[in-house]
C-alpha atoms as a PDB file:
ATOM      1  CA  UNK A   1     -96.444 -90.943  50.382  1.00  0.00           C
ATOM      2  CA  UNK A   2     -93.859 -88.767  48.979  1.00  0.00           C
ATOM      3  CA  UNK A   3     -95.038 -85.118  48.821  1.00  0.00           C
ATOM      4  CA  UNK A   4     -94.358 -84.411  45.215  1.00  0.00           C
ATOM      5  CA  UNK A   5     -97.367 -86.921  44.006  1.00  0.00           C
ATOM      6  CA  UNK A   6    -100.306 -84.023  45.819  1.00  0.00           C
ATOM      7  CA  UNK A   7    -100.807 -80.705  44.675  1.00  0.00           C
ATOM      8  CA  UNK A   8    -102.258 -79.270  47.395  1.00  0.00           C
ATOM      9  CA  UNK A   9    -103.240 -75.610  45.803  1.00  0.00           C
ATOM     10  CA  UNK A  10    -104.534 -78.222  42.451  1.00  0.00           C
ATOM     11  CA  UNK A  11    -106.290 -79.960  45.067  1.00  0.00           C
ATOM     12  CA  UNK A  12    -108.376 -77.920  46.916  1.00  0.00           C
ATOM     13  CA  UNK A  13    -109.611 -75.762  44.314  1.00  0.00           C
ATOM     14  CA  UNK A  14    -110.756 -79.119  42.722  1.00  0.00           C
ATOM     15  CA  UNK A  15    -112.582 -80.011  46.169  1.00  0.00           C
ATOM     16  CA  UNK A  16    -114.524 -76.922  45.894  1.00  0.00           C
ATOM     17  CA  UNK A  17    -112.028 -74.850  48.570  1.00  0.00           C
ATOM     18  CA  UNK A  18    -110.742 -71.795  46.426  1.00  0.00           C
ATOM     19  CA  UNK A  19    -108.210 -70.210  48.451  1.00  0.00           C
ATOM     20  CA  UNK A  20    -107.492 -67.337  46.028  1.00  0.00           C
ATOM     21  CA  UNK A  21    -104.289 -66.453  43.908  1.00  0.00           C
ATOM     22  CA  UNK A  22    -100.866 -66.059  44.238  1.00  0.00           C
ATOM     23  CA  UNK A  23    -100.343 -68.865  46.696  1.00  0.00           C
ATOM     24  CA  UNK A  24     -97.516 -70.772  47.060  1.00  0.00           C
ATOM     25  CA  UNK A  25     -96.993 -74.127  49.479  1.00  0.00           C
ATOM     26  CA  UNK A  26     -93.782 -75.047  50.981  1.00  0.00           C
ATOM     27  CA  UNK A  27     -93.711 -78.915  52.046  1.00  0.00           C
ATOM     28  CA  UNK A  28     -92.459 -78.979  55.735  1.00  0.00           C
ATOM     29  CA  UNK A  29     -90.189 -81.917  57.566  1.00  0.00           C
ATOM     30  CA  UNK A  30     -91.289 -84.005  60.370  1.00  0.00           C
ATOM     31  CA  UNK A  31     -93.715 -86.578  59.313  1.00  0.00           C
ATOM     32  CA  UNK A  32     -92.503 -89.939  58.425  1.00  0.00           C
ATOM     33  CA  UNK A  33     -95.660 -91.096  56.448  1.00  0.00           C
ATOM     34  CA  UNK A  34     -97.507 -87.869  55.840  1.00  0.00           C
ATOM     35  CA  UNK A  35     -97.291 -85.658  52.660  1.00  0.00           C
ATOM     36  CA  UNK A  36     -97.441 -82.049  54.882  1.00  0.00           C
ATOM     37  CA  UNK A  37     -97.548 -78.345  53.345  1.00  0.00           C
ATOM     38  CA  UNK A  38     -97.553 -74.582  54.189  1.00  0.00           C
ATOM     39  CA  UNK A  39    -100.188 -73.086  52.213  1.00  0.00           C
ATOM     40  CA  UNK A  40     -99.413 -69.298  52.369  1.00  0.00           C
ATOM     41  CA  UNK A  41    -100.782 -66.290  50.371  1.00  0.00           C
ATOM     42  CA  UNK A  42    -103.398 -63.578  49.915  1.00  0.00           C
ATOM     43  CA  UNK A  43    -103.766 -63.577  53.665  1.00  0.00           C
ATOM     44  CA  UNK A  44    -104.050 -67.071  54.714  1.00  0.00           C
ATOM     45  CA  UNK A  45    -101.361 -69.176  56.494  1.00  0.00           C
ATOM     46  CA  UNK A  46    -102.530 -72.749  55.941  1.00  0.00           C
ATOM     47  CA  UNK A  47    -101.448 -76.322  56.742  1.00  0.00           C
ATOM     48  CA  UNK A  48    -102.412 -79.132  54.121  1.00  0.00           C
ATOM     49  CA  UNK A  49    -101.184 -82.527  55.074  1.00  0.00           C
ATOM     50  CA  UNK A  50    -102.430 -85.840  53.200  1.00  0.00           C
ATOM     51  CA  UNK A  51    -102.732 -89.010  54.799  1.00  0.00           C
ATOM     52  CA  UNK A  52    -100.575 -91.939  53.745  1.00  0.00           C
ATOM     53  CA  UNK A  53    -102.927 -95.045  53.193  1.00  0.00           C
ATOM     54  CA  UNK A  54    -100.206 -97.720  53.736  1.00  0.00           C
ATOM     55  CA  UNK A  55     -99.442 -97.721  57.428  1.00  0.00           C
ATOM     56  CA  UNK A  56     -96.618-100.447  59.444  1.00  0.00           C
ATOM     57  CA  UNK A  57     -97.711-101.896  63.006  1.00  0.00           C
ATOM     58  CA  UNK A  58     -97.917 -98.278  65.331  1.00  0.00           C
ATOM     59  CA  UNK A  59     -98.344 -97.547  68.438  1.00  0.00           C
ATOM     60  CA  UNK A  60     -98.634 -93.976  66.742  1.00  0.00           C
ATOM     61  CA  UNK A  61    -101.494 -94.554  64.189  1.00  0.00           C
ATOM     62  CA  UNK A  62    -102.925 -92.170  61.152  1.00  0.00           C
ATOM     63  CA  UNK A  63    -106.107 -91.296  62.077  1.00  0.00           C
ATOM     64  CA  UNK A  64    -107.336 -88.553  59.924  1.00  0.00           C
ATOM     65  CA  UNK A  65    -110.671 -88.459  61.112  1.00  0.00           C
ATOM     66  CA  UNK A  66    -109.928 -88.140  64.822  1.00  0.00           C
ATOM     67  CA  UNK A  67    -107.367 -85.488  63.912  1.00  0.00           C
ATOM     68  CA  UNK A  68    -109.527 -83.377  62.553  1.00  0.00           C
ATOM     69  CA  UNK A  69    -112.144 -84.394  66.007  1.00  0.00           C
ATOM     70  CA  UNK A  70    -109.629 -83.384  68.089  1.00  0.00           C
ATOM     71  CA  UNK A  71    -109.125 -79.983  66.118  1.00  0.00           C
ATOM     72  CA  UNK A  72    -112.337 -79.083  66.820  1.00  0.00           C
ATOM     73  CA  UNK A  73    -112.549 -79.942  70.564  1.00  0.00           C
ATOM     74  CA  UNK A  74    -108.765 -78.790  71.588  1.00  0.00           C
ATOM     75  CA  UNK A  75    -108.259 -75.661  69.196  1.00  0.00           C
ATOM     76  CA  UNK A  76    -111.275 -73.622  71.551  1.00  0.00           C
ATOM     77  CA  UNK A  77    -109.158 -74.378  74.606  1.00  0.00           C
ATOM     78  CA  UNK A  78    -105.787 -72.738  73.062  1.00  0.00           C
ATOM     79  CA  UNK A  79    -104.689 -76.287  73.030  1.00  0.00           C
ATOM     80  CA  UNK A  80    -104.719 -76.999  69.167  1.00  0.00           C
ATOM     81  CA  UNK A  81    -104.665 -75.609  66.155  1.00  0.00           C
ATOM     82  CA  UNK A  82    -107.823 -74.089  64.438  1.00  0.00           C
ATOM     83  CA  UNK A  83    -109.312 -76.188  61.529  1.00  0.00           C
ATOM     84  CA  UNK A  84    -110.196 -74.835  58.217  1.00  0.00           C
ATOM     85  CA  UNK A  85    -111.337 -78.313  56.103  1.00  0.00           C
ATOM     86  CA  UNK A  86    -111.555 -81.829  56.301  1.00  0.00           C
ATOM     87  CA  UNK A  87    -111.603 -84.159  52.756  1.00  0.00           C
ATOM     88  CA  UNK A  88    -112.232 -88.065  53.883  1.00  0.00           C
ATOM     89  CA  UNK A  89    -111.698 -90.125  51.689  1.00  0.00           C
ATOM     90  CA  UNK A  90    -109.116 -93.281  50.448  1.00  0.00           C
ATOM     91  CA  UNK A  91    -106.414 -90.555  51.242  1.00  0.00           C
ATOM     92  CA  UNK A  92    -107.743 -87.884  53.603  1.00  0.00           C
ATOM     93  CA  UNK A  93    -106.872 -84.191  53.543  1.00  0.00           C
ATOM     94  CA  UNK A  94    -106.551 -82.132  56.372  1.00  0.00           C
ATOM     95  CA  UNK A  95    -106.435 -78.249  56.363  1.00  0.00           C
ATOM     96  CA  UNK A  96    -105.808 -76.017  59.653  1.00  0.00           C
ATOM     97  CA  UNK A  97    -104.642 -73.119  60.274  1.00  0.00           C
ATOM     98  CA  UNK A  98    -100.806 -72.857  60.705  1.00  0.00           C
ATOM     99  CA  UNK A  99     -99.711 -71.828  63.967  1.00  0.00           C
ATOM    100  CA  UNK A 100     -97.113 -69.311  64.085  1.00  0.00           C
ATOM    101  CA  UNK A 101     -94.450 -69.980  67.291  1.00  0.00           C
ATOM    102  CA  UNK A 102     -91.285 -71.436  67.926  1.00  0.00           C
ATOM    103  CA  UNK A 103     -90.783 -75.255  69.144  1.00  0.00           C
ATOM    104  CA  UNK A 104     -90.739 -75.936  73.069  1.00  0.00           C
ATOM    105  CA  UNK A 105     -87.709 -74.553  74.454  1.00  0.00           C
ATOM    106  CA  UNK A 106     -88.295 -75.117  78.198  1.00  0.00           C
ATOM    107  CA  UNK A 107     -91.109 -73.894  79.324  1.00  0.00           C
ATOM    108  CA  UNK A 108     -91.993 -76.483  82.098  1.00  0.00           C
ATOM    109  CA  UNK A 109     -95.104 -74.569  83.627  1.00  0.00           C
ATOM    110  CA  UNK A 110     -96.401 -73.731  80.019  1.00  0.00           C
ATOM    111  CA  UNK A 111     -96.334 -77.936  79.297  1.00  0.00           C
ATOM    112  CA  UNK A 112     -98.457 -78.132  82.844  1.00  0.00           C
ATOM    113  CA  UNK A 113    -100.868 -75.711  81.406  1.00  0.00           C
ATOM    114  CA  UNK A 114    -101.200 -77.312  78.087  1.00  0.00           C
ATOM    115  CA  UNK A 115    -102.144 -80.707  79.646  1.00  0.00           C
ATOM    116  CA  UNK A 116    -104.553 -79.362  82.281  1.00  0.00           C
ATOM    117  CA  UNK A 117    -106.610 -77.610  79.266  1.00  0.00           C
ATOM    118  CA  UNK A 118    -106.590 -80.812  77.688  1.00  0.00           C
ATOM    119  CA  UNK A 119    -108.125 -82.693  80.461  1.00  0.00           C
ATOM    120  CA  UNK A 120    -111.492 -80.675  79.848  1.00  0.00           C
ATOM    121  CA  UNK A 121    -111.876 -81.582  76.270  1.00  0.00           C
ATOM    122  CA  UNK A 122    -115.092 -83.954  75.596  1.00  0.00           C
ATOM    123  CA  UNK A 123    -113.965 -87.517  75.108  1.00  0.00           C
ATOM    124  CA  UNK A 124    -116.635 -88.736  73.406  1.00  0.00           C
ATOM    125  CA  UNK A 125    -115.577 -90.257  69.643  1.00  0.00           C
ATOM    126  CA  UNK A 126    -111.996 -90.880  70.349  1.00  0.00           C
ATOM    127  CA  UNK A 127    -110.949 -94.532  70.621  1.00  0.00           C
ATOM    128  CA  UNK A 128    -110.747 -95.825  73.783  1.00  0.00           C
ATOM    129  CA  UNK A 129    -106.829 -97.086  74.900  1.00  0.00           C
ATOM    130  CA  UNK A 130    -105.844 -99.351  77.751  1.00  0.00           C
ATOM    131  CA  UNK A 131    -105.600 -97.976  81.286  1.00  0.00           C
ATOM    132  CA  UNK A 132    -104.361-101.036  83.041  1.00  0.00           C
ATOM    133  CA  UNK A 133    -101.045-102.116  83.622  1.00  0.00           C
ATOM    134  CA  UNK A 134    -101.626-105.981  82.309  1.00  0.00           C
ATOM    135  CA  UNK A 135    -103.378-104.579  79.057  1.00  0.00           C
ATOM    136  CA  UNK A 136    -100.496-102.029  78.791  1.00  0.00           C
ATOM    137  CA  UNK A 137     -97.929-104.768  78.895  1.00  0.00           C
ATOM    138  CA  UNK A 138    -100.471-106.714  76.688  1.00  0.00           C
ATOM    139  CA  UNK A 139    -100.012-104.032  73.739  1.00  0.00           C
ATOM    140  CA  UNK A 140     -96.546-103.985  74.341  1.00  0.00           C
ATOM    141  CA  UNK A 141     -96.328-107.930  73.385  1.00  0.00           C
ATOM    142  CA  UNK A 142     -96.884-106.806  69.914  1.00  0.00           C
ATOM    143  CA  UNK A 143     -93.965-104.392  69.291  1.00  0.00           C
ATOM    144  CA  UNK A 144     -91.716-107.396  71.509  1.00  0.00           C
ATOM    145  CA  UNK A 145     -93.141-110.347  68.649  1.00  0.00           C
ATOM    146  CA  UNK A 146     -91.360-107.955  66.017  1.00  0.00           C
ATOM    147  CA  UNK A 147     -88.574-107.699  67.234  1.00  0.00           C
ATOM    148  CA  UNK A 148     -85.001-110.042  67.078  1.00  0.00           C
ATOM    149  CA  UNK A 149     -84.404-112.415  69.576  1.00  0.00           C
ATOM    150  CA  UNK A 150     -81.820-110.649  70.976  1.00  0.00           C
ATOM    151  CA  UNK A 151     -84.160-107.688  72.003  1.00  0.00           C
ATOM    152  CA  UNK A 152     -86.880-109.891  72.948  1.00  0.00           C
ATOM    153  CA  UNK A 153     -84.546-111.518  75.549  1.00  0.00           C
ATOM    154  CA  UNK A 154     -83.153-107.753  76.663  1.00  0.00           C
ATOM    155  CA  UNK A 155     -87.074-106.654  77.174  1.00  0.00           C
ATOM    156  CA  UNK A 156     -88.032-109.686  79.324  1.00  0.00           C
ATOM    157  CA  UNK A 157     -85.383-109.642  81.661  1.00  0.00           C
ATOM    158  CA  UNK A 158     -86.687-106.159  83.013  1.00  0.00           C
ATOM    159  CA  UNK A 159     -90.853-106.895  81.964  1.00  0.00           C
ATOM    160  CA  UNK A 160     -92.527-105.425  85.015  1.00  0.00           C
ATOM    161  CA  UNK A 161     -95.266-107.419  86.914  1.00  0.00           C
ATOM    162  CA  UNK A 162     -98.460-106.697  86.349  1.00  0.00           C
ATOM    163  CA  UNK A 163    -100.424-104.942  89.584  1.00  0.00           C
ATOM    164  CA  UNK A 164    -103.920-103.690  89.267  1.00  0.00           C
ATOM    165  CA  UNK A 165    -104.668-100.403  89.967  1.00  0.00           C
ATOM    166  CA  UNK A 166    -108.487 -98.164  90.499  1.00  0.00           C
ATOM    167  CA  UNK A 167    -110.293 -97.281  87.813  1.00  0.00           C
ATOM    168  CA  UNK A 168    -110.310 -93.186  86.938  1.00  0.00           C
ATOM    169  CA  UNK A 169    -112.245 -91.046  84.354  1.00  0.00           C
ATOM    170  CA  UNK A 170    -110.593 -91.051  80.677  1.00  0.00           C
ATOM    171  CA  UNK A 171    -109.900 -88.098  79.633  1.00  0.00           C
ATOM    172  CA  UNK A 172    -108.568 -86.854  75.936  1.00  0.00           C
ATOM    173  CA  UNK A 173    -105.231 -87.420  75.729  1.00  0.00           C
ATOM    174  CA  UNK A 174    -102.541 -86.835  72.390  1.00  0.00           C
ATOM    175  CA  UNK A 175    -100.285 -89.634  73.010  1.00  0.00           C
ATOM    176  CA  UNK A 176     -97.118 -88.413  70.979  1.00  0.00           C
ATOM    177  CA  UNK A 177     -96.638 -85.448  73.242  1.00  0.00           C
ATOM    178  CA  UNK A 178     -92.790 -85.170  72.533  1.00  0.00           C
ATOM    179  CA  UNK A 179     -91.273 -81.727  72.986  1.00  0.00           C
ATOM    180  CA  UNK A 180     -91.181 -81.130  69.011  1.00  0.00           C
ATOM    181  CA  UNK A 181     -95.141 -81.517  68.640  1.00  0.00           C
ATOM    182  CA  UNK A 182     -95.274 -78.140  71.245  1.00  0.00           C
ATOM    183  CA  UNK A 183     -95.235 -75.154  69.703  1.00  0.00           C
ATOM    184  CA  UNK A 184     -95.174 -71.879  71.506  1.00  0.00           C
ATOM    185  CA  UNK A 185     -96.665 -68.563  70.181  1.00  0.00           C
ATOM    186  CA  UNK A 186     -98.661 -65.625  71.232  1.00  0.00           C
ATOM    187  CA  UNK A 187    -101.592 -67.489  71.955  1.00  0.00           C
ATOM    188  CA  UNK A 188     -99.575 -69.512  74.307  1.00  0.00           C
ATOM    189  CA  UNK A 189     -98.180 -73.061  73.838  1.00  0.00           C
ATOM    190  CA  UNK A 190    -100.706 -76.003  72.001  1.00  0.00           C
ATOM    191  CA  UNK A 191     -99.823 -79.554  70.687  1.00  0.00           C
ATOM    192  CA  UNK A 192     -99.577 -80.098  66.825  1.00  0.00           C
ATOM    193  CA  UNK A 193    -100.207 -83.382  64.949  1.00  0.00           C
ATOM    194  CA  UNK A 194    -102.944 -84.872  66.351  1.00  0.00           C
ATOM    195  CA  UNK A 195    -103.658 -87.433  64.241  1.00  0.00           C
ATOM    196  CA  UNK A 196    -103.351 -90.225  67.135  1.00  0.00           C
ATOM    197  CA  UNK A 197    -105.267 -89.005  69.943  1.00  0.00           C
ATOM    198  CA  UNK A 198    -107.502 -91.085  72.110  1.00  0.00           C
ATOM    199  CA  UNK A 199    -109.321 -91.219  75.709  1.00  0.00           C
ATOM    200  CA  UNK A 200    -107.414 -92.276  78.128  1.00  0.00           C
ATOM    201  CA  UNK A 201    -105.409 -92.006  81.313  1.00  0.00           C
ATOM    202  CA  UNK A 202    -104.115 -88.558  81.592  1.00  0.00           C
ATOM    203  CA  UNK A 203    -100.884 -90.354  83.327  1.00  0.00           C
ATOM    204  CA  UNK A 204     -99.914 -91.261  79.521  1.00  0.00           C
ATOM    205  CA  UNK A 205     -99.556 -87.703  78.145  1.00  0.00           C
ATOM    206  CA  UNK A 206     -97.554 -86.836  81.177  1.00  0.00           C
ATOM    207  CA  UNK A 207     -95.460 -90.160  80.873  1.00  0.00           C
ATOM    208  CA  UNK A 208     -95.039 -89.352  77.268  1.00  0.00           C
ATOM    209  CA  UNK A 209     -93.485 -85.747  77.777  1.00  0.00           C
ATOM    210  CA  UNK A 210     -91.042 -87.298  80.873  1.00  0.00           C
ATOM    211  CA  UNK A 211     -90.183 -89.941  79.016  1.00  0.00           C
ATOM    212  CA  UNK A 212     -86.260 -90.053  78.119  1.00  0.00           C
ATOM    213  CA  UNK A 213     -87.525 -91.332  74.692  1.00  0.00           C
ATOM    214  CA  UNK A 214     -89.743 -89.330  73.403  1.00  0.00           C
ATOM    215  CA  UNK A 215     -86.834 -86.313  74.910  1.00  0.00           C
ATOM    216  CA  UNK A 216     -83.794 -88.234  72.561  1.00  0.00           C
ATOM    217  CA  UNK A 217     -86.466 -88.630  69.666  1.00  0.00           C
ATOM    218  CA  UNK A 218     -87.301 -84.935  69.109  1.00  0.00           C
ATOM    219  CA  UNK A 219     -83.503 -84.504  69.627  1.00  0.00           C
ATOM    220  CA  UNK A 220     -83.828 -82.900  73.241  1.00  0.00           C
ATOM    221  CA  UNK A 221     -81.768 -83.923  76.249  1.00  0.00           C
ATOM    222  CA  UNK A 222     -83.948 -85.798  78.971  1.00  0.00           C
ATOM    223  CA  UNK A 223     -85.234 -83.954  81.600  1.00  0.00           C
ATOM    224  CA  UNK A 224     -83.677 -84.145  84.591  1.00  0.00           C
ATOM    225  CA  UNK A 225     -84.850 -85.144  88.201  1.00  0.00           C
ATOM    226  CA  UNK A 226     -85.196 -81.717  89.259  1.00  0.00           C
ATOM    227  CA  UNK A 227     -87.528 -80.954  86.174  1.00  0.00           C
ATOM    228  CA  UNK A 228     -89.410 -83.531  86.013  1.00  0.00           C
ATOM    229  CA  UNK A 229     -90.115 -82.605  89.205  1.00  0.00           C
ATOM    230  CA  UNK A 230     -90.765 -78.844  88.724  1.00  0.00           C
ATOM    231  CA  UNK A 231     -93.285 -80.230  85.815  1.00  0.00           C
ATOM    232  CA  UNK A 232     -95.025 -82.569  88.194  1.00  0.00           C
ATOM    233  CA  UNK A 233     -95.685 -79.519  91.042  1.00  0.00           C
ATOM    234  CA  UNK A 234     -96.761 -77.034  88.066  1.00  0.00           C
ATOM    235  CA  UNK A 235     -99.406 -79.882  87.075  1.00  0.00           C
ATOM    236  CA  UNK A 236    -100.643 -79.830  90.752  1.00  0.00           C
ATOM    237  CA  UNK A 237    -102.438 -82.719  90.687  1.00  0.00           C
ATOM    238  CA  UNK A 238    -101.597 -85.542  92.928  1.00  0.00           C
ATOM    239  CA  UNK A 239    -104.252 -88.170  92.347  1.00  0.00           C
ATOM    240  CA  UNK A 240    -102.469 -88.224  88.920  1.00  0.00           C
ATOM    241  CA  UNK A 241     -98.813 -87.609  90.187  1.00  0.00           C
ATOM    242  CA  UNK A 242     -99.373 -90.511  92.491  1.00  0.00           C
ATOM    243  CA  UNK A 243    -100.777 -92.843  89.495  1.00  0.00           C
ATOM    244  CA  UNK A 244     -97.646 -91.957  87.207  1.00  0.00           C
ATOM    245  CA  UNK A 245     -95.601 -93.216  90.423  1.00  0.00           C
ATOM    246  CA  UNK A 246     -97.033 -96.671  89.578  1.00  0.00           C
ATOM    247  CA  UNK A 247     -98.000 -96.593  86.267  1.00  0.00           C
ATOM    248  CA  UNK A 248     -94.790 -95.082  84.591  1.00  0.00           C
ATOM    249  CA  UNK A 249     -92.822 -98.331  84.317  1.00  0.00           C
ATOM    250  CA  UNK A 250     -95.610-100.270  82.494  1.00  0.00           C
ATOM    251  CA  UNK A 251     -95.485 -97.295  79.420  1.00  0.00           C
ATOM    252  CA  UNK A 252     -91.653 -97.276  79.328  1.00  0.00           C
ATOM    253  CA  UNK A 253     -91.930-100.854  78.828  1.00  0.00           C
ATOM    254  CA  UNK A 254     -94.326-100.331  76.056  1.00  0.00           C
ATOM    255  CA  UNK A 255     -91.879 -97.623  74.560  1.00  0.00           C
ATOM    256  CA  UNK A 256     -88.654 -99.377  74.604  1.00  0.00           C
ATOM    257  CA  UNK A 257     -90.737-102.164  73.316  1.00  0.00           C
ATOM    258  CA  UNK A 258     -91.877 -99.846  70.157  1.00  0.00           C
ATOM    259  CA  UNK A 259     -88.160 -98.264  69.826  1.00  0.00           C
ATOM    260  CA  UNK A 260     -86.272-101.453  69.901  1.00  0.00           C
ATOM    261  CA  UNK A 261     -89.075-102.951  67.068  1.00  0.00           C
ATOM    262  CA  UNK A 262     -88.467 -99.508  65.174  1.00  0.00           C
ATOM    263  CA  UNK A 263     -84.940 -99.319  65.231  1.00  0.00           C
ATOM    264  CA  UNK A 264     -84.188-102.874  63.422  1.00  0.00           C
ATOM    265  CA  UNK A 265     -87.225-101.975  61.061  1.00  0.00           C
ATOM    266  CA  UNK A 266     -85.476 -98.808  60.069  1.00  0.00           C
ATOM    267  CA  UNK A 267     -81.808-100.148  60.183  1.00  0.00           C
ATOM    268  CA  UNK A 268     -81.605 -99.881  56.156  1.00  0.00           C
ATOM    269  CA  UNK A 269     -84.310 -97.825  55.120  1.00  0.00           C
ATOM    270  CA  UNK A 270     -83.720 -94.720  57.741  1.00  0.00           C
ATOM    271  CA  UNK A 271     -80.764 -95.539  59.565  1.00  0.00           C
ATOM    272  CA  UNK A 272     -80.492 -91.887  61.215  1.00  0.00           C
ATOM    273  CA  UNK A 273     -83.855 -92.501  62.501  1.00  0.00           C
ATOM    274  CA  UNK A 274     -83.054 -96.333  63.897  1.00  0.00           C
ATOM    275  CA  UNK A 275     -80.009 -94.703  65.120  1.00  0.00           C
ATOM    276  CA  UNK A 276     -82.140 -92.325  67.666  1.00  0.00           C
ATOM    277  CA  UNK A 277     -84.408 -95.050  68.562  1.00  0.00           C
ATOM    278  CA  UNK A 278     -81.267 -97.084  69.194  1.00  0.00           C
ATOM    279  CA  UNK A 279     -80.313 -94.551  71.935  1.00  0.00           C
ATOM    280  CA  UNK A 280     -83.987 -94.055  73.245  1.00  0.00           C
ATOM    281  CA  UNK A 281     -84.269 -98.098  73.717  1.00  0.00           C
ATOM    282  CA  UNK A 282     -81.056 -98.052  75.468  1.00  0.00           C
ATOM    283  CA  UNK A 283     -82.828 -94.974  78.190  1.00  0.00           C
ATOM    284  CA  UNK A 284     -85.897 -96.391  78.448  1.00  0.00           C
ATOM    285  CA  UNK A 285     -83.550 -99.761  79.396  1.00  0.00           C
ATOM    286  CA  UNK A 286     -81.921 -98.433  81.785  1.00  0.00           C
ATOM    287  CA  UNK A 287     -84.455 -96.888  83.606  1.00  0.00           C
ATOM    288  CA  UNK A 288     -86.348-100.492  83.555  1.00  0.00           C
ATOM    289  CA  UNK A 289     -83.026-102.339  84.423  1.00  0.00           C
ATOM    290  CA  UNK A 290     -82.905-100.101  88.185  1.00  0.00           C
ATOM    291  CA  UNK A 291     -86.952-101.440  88.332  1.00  0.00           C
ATOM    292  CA  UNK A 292     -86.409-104.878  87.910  1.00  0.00           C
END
């Protein structure tokens, strides 16, 4: 939904929300389907952003109402940002406060942190996501049937078998937890747009930050060995540590499953964007390729 069809000043003074005078509202980058604004003025520092209704095949999807659930549980543990409003509606409207900070630069032990005070948020009304590495792979089938034959060939030869591993606890985890949804400020460092979180197995956030995908995709190098492992000792927990160990190749399946469907979807209509998920395919790949 391109941004100049909302009004976002027009629209919440309409929705009974009257934020003063002498606002203005700067759109801001980084959403592919989302019309997102900075609503600043007469002391307030405000985020809009409007759903898109219209949504392709994600493993990413729009969900405006758990956004703003997870706003509420995660902003009390420094871990999100603070809400102000929520419109529901045929195309919601999200307000929050707008967190002033700079994106990730580094700061492995700050990341740790951030995912250990999302562990205590309550779970319950977030969708539940799979856990196991057969329904993992299972998910993954979907991105695989959109994709050419030529990727579809690439993605089996390196498909991991299934093993079965012990049931844990969900917890609330954000699922797009690349480096450029991290922003650190004086509060500390939280996660930005949650509009796709679930409860789940913490191993996925952590997988999700490591991953040399989601690294390329937010235009970051990939961590190295050394890092990841720095990352994995700040977490200090090695029930989990020990799960990722078996678990990670079953999500980087899933991921260079979703980057090679995304990169021939995009080929004409965002080529820079296809482009990056070109290069994260090829990572993931390569990491699965030593695996199989």
């Amino acid at each position: 939904m391109a941004s100049e069809a909302f009004e976002p000043i027009a629209f919440l003074r309409a929705a009974g929300l009257h934020p003063g005078g002498n606002l203005r509202a700067k759109p801001l980058s980084g959403g592919y389907l989302n019309a997102v604004f900075r609503l600043r003025g007469d002391g307030l520092d405000w985020v809009v952003k409007r759903f898109a209704v219209d949504q392709p095949p994600s493993l990413y999807p729009n969900l405006p109402g758990a956004e703003h659930l997870a706003l509420q549980r995660l902003s009390p543990l420094h871990a999100a940002p603070r809400p102000v409003a929520f419109f529901p509606g045929d195309a919601p409207v999200l307000v929050y406060e707008f967190f002033t900070g700079e994106e990730w630069a580094g700061d492995l032990a700050a990341v740790a942190a951030l995912l250990r005070r999302i562990r205590r948020a309550d779970i319950s009304g977030f969708r539940d996501v799979p856990m196991q590495p057969r329904d993992i792979l299972d998910q993954a089938e979907i991105f695989v049937a959109h994709c050419s034959a030529e990727f579809q060939d690439r993605l089996r030869a390196v498909r991991p078998a299934p093993v079965t591993v012990p049931e844990v606890a969900r917890s609330v985890i954000h699922t797009d937890l690349g480096p450029g949804n991290l922003i650190a400020g004086a509060e500390g460092l939280i996660a930005i747009d949650w509009q796709c979180p679930a409860a789940g197995d913490p191993v996925e956030d952590l997988v999700a930050f490591l991953s040399p995908a989601f690294q390329i995709l937010y235009g970051k190098t990939p961590l190295s060995v050394a890092e990841e492992q720095s990352l994995l000792a700040e977490y200090g927990d090695d029930a989990v540590v020990a799960r990722l160990a078996v678990l990670r190749q079953f999500y980087d399946w899933r991921m260079a499953a979703y980057c090679a469907m995304r990169s021939e979807q995009y080929a004409v209509t965002r080529p820079e964007a296809a482009a990056r998920y070109r290069v994260a395919h090829a990572a993931l790949f390569a990491r699965l390729e030593t695996k199989a």
